[in-house]
Protein backbone atom coordinates (compact mmCIF):
# COMPACT_ATOMS: atom_id res chain seq x y z
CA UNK A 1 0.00 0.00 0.00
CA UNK A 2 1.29 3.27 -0.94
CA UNK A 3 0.94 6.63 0.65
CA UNK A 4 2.20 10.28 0.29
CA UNK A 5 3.88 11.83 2.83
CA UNK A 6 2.96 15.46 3.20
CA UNK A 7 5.26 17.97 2.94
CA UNK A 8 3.15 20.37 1.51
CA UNK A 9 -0.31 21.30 2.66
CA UNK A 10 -2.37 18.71 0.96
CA UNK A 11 -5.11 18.46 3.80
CA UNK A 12 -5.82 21.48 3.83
CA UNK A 13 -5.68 21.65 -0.33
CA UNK A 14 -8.35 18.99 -0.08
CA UNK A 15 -10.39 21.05 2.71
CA UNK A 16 -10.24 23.86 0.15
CA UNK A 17 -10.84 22.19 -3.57
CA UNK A 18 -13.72 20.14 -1.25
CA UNK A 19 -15.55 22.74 -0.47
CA UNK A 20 -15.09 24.79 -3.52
CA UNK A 21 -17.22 22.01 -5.36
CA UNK A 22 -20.03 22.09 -2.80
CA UNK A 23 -19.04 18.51 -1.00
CA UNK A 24 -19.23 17.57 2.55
CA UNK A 25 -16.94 15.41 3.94
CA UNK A 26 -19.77 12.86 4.22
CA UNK A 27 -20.43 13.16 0.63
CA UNK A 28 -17.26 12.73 -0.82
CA UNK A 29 -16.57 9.42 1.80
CA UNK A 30 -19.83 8.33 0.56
CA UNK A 31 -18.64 8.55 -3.43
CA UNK A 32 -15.32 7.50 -2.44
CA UNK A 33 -16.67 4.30 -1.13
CA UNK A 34 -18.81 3.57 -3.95
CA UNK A 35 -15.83 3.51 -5.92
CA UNK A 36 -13.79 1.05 -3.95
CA UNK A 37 -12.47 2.97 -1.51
CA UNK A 38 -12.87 2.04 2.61
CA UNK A 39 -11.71 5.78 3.78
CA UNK A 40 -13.97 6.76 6.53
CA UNK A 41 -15.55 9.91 7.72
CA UNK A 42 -13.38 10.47 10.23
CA UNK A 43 -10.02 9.49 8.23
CA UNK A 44 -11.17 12.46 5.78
CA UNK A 45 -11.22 14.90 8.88
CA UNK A 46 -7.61 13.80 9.91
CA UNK A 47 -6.49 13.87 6.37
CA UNK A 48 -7.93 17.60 6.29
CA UNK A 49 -6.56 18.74 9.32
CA UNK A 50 -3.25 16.99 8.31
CA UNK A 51 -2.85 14.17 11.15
CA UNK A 52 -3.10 11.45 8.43
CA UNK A 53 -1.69 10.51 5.51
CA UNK A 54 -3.52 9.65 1.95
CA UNK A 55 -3.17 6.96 0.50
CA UNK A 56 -2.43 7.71 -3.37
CA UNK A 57 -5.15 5.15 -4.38
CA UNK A 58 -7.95 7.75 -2.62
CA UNK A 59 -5.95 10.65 -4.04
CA UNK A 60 -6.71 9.49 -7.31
CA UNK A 61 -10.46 8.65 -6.60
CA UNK A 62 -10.90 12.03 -5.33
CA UNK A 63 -9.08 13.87 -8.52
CA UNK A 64 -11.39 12.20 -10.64
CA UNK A 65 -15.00 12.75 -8.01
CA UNK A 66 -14.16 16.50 -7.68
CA UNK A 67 -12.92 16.76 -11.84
CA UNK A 68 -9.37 18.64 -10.91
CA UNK A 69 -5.91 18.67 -11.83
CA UNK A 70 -3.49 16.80 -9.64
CA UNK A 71 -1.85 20.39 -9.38
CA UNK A 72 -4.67 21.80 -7.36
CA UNK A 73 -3.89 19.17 -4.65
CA UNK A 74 -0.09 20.38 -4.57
CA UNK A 75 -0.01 24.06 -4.34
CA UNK A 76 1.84 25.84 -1.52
């Protein structure tokens, strides 16, 4: 299993893009889950508030649920 360490602000680049597309955290766990994944609520908080790591597998779920660039995960 692969993850990506977080050197730059990618919880809170989630947070942002999230919200910017109208989701709830519940929402997007909810879609995420219907497409394989077995993140949790709760994970998505920690992953937000940057406790957590993600694993590159949900990274790529969520690029494709909220219709970005990989870029807007990655800014500074």
């Amino acid at each position: 299993m692969q993850y990506i360490l977080h050197d730059i602000p990618i919880g809170r680049n989630i947070q942002a893009v999230r919200m910017a597309k109208g989701y709830t955290q519940e929402k997007v766990v909810v879609e995420l889950q219907l497409k394989g994944s077995k993140m949790s609520r709760s994970t998505l908080a920690n992953i937000e508030a940057g406790r957590r790591n993600i694993k590159a597998s949900d990274l790529k779920l969520m690029k494709i649920l909220f219709d970005v660039q990989y870029d807007e995960f990655f800014k500074d």
